[in-house]
C-alpha atoms as a PDB file:
ATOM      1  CA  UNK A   1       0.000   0.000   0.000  1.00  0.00           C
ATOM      2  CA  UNK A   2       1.371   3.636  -0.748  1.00  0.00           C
ATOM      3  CA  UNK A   3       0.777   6.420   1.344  1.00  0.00           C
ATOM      4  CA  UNK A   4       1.377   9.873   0.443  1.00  0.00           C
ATOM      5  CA  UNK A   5       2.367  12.084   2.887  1.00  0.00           C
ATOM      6  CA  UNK A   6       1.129  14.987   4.474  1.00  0.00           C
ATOM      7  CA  UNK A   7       1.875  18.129   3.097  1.00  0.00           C
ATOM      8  CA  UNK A   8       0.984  21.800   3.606  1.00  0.00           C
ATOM      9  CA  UNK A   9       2.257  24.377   0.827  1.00  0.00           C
ATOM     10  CA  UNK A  10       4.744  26.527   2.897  1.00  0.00           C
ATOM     11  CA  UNK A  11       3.072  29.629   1.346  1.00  0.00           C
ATOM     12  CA  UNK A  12      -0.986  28.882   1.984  1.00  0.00           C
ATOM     13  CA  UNK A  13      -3.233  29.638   4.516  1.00  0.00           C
ATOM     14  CA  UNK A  14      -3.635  25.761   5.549  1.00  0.00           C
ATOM     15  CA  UNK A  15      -0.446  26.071   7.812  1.00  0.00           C
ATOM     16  CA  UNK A  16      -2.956  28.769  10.442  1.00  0.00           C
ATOM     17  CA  UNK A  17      -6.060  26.510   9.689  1.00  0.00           C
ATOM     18  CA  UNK A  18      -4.110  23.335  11.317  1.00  0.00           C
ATOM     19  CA  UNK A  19      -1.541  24.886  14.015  1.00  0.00           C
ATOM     20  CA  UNK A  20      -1.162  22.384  16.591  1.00  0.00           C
ATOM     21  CA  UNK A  21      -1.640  19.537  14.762  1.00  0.00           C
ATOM     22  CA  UNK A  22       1.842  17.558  13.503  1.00  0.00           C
ATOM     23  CA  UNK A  23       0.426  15.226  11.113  1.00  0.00           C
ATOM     24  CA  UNK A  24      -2.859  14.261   9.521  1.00  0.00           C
ATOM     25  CA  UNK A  25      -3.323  12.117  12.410  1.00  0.00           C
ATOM     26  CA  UNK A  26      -3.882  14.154  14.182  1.00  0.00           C
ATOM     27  CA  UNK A  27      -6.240  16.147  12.853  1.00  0.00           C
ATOM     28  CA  UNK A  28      -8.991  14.914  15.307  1.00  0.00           C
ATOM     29  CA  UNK A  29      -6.861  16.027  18.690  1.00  0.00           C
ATOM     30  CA  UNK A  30      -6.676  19.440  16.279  1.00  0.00           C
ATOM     31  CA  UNK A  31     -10.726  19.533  16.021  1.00  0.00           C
ATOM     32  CA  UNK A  32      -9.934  22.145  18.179  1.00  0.00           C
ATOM     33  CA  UNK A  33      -9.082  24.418  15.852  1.00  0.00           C
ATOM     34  CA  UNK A  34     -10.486  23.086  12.866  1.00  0.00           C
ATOM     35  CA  UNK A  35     -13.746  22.644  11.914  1.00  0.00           C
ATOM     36  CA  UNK A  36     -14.411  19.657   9.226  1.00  0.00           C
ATOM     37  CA  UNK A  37     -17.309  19.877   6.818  1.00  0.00           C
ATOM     38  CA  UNK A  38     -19.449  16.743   5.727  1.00  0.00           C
ATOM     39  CA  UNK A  39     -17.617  15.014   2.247  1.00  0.00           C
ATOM     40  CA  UNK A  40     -18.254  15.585  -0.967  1.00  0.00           C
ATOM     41  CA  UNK A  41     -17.572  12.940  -2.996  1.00  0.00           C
ATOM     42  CA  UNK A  42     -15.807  13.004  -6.815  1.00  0.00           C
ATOM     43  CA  UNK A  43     -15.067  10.080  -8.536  1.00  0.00           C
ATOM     44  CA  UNK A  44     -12.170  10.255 -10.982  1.00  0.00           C
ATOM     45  CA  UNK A  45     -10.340   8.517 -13.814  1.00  0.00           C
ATOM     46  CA  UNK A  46      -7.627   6.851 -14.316  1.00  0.00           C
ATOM     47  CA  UNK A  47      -6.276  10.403 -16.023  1.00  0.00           C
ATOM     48  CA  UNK A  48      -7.590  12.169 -12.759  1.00  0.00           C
ATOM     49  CA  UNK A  49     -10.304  13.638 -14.870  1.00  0.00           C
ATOM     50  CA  UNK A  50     -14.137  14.347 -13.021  1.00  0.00           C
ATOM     51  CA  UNK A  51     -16.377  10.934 -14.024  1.00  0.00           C
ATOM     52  CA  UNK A  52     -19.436  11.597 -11.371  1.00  0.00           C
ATOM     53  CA  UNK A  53     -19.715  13.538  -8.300  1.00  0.00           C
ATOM     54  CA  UNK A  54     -22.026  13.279  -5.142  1.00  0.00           C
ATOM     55  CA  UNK A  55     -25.020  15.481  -5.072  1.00  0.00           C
ATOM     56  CA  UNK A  56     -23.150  17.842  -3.049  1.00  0.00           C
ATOM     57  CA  UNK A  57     -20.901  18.680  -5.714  1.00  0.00           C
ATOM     58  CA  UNK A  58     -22.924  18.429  -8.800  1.00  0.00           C
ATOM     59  CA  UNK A  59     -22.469  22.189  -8.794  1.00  0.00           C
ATOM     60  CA  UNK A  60     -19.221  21.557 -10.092  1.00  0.00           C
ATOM     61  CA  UNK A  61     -20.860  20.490 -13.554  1.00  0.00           C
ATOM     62  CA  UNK A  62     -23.565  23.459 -13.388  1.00  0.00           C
ATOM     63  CA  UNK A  63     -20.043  26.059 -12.940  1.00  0.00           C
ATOM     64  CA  UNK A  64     -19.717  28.588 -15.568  1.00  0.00           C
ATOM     65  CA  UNK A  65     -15.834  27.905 -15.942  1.00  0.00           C
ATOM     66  CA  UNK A  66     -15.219  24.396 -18.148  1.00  0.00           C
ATOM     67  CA  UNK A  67     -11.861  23.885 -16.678  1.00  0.00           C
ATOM     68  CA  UNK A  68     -13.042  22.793 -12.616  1.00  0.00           C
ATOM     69  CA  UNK A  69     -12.565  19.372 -13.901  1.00  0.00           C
ATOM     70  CA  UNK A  70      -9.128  20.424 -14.744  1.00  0.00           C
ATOM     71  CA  UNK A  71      -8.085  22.433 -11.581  1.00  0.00           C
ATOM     72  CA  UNK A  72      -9.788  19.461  -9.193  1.00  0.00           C
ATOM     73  CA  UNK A  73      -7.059  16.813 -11.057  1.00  0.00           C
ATOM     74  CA  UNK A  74      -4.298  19.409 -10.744  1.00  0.00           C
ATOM     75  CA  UNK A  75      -5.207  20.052  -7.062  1.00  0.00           C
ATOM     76  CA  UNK A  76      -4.839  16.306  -6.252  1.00  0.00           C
ATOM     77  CA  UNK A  77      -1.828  15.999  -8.210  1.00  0.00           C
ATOM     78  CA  UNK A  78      -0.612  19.032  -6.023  1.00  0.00           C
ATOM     79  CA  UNK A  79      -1.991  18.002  -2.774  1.00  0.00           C
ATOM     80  CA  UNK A  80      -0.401  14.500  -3.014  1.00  0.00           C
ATOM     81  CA  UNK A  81       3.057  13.746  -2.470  1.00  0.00           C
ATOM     82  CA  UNK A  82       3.803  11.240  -4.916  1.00  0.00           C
ATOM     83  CA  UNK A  83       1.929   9.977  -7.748  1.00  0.00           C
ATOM     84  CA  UNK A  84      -0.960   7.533  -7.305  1.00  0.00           C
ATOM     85  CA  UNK A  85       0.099   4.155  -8.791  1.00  0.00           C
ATOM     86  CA  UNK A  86      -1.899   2.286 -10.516  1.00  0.00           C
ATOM     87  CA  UNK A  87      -4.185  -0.929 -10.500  1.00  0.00           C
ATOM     88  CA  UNK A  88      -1.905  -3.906 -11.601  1.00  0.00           C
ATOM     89  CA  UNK A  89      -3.595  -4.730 -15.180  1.00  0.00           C
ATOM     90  CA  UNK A  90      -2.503  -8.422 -15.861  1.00  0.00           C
ATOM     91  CA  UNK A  91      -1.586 -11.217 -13.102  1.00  0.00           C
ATOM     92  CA  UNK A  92      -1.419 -10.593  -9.591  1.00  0.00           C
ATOM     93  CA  UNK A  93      -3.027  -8.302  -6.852  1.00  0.00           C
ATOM     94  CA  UNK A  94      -4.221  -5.107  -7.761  1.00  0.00           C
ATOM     95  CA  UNK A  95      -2.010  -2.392  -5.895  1.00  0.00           C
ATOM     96  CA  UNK A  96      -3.935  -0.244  -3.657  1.00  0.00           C
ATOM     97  CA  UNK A  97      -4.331   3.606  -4.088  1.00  0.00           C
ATOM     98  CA  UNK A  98      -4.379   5.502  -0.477  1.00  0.00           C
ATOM     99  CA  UNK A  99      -3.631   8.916  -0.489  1.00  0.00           C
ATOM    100  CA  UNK A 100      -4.366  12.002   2.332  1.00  0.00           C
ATOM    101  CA  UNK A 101      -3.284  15.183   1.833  1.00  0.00           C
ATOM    102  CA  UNK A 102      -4.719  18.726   3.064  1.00  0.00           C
ATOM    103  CA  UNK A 103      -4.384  20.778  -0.116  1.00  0.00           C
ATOM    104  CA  UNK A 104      -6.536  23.627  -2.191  1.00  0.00           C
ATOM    105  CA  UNK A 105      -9.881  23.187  -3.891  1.00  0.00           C
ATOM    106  CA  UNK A 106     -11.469  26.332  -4.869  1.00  0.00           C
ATOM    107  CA  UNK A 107     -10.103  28.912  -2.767  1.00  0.00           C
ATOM    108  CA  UNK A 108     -10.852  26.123   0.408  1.00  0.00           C
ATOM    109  CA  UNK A 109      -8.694  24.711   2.169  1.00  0.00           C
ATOM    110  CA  UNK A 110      -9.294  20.837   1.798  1.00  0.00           C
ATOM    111  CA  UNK A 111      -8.442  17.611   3.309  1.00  0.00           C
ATOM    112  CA  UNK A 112      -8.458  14.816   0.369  1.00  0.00           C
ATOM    113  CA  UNK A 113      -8.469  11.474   0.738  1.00  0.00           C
ATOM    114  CA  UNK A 114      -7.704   9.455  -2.272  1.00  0.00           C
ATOM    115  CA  UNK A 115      -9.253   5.659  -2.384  1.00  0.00           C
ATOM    116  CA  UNK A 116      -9.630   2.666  -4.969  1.00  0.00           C
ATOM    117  CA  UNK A 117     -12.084   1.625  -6.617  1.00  0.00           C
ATOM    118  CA  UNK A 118     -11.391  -2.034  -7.562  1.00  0.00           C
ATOM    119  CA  UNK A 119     -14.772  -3.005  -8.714  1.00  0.00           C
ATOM    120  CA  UNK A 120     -15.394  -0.463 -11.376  1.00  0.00           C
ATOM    121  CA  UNK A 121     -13.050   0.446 -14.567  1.00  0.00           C
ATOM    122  CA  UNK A 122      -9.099   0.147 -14.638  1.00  0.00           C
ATOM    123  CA  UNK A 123      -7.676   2.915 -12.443  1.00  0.00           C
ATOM    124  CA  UNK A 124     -10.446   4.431 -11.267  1.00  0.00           C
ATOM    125  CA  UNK A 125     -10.320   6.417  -7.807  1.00  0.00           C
ATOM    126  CA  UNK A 126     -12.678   8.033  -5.452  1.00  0.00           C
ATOM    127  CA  UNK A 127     -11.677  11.584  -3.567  1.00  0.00           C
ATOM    128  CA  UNK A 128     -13.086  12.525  -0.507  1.00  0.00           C
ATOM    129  CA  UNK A 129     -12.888  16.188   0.104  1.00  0.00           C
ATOM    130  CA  UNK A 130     -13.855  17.430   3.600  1.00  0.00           C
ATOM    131  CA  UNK A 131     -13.369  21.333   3.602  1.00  0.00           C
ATOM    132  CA  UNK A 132     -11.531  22.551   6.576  1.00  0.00           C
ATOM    133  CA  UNK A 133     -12.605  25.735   8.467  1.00  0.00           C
ATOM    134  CA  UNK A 134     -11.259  27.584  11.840  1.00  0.00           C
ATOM    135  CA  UNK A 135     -12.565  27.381  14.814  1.00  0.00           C
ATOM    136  CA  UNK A 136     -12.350  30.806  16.222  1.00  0.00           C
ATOM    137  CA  UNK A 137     -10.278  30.150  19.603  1.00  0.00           C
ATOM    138  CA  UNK A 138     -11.121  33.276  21.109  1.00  0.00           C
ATOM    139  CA  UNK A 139     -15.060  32.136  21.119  1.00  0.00           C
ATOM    140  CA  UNK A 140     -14.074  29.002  22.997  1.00  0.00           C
ATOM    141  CA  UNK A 141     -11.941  30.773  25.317  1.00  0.00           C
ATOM    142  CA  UNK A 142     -14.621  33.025  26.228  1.00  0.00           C
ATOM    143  CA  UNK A 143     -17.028  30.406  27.962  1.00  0.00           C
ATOM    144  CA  UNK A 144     -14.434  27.945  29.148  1.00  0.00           C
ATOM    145  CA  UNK A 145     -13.188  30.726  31.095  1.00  0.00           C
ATOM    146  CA  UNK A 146     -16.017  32.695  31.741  1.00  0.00           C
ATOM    147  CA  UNK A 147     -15.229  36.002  30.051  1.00  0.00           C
ATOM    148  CA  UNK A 148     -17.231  39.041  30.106  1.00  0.00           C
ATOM    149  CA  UNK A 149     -17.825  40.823  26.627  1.00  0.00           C
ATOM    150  CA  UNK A 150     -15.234  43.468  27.109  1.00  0.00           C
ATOM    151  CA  UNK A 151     -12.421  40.788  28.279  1.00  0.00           C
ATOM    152  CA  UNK A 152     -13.163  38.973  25.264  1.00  0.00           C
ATOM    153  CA  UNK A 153     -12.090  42.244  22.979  1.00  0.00           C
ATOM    154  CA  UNK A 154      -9.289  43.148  25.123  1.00  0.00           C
ATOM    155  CA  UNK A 155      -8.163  39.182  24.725  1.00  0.00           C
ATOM    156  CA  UNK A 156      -8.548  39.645  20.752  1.00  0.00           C
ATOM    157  CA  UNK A 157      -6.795  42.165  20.912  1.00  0.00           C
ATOM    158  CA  UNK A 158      -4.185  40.848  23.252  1.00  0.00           C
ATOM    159  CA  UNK A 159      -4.043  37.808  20.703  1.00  0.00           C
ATOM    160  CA  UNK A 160      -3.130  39.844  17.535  1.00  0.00           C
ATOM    161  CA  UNK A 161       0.120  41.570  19.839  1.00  0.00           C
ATOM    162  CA  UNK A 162      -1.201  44.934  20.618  1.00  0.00           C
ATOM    163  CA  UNK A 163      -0.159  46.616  23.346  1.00  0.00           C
ATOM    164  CA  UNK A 164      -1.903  47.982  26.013  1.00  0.00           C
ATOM    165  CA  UNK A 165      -1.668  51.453  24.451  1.00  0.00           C
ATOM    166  CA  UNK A 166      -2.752  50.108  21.175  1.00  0.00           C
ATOM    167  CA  UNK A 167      -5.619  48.826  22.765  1.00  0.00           C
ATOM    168  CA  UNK A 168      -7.025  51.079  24.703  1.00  0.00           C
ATOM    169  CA  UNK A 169      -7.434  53.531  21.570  1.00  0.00           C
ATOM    170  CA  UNK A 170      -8.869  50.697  19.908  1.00  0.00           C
ATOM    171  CA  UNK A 171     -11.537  49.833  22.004  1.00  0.00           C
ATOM    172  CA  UNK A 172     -11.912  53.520  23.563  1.00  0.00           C
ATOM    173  CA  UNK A 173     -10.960  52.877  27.033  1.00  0.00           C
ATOM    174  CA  UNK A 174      -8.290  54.068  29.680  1.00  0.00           C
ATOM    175  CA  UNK A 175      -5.107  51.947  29.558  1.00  0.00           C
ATOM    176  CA  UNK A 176      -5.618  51.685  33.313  1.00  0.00           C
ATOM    177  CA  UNK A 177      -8.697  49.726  32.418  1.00  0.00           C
ATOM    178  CA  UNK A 178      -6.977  47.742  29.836  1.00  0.00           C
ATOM    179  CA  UNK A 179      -4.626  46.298  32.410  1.00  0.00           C
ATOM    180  CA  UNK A 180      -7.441  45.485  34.685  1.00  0.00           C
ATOM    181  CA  UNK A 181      -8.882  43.357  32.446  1.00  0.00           C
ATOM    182  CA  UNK A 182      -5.386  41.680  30.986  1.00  0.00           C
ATOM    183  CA  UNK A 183      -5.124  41.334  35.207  1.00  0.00           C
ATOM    184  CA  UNK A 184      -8.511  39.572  35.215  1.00  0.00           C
ATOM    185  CA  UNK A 185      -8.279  37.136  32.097  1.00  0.00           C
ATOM    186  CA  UNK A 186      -4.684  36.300  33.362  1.00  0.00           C
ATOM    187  CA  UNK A 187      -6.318  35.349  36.785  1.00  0.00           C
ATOM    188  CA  UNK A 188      -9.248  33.665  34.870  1.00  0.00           C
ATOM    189  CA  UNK A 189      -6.537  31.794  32.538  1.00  0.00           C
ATOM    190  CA  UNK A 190      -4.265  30.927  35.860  1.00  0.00           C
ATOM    191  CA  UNK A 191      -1.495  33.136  33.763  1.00  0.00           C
ATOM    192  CA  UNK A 192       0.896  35.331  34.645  1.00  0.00           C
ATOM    193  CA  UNK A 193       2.068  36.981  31.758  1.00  0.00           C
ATOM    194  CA  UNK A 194       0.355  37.408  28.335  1.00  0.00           C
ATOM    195  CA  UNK A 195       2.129  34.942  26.395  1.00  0.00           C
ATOM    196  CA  UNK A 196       1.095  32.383  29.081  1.00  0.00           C
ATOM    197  CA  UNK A 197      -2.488  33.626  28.128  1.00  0.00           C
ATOM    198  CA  UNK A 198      -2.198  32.996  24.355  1.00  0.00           C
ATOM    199  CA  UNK A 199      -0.721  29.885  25.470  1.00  0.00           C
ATOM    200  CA  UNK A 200      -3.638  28.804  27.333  1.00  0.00           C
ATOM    201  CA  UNK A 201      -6.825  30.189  24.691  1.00  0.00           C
ATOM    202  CA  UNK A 202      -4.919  28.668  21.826  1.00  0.00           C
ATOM    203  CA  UNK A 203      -4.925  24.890  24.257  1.00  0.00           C
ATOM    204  CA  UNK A 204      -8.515  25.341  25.234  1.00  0.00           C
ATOM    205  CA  UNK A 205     -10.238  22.117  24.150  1.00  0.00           C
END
């Protein structure tokens, strides 16, 4: 059985969408941050080319641009590490196809799993394609710690690296009120210096 690796392009968005999470593995522990959407299903060629989809992405086939047949093989070319080999023809046992990957589909951010389909032509393949969203942190932080409205926007704004100057004229309040509530949050969070806080809202499970 081949596997292809993991990969996330060094210069796409997927590398915030799955911070925390080393592998694909582990991509349930990193539910945390990511939220996965129900499959669509496309089943493919032996040329990688669009032969049927699931009725969640017939829209593909109603799209004004011919070429999302094209861009859905080159994304799973992309997305997979190595190329997917094909179904023995002849003798012997078929060789499986397995392939995950998180890659791009559309402007989304994807995770694709590549499967065979020995039962139906010669190197055909099904894809999987779960789209992968984030999980705003901050949100979850906010009840598991109990945070009051304005201690949630002085901890946004403590998560993007503003100071406490910075965000008082943000948000319109005294900077003596800004470290009252970066005092409270980091006694809510059991912190004791900001970093400790980001620490702790980017764990919160």
């Amino acid at each position: 059985m081949a596997i292809a690796k993991a990969r996330i392009p060094s210069s796409s968005p997927p590398q915030r969408m799955v911070e925390g999470a080393s592998s694909l593995t582990d991509l349930a522990d990193a539910s945390v941050i990511v939220r996965r959407a129900a499959p669509e299903l496309f089943i493919l060629d032996a040329d990688l080319r669009i032969v049927c989809t699931s009725g969640g992405a017939a829209w593909l086939f109603e799209a004004a641009d011919p070429s999302v047949s094209e861009q859905l093989s080159e994304t799973v070319r992309r997305a997979l590490s190595e190329p997917l080999p094909r179904v023995a023809d002849g003798e012997g046992e078929p060789e499986p196809v397995t392939g995950v990957a998180i890659g791009e589909l559309f402007g989304e951010t994807v995770l694709l799993r590549v499967l065979p389909l020995h039962g139906g032509p010669l190197g055909y393949v099904a894809v999987l394609s779960e789209r992968l969203q984030l999980r705003d942190p901050i949100t979850r932080a906010a009840a598991h710690f109990n945070l009051s409205p304005r201690e949630r926007e002085v901890l946004r704004e403590v998560m993007l690296g503003h100071g406490t100057s910075q965000i008082a004229d943000t948000l319109g309040i005294a900077e003596t009120t800004v470290a009252d509530h970066v005092k409270r949050i980091a006694m809510k969070t059991d912190s004791h210096r900001r970093s400790e806080i980001i620490a702790k809202v980017l764990g919160t499970r």
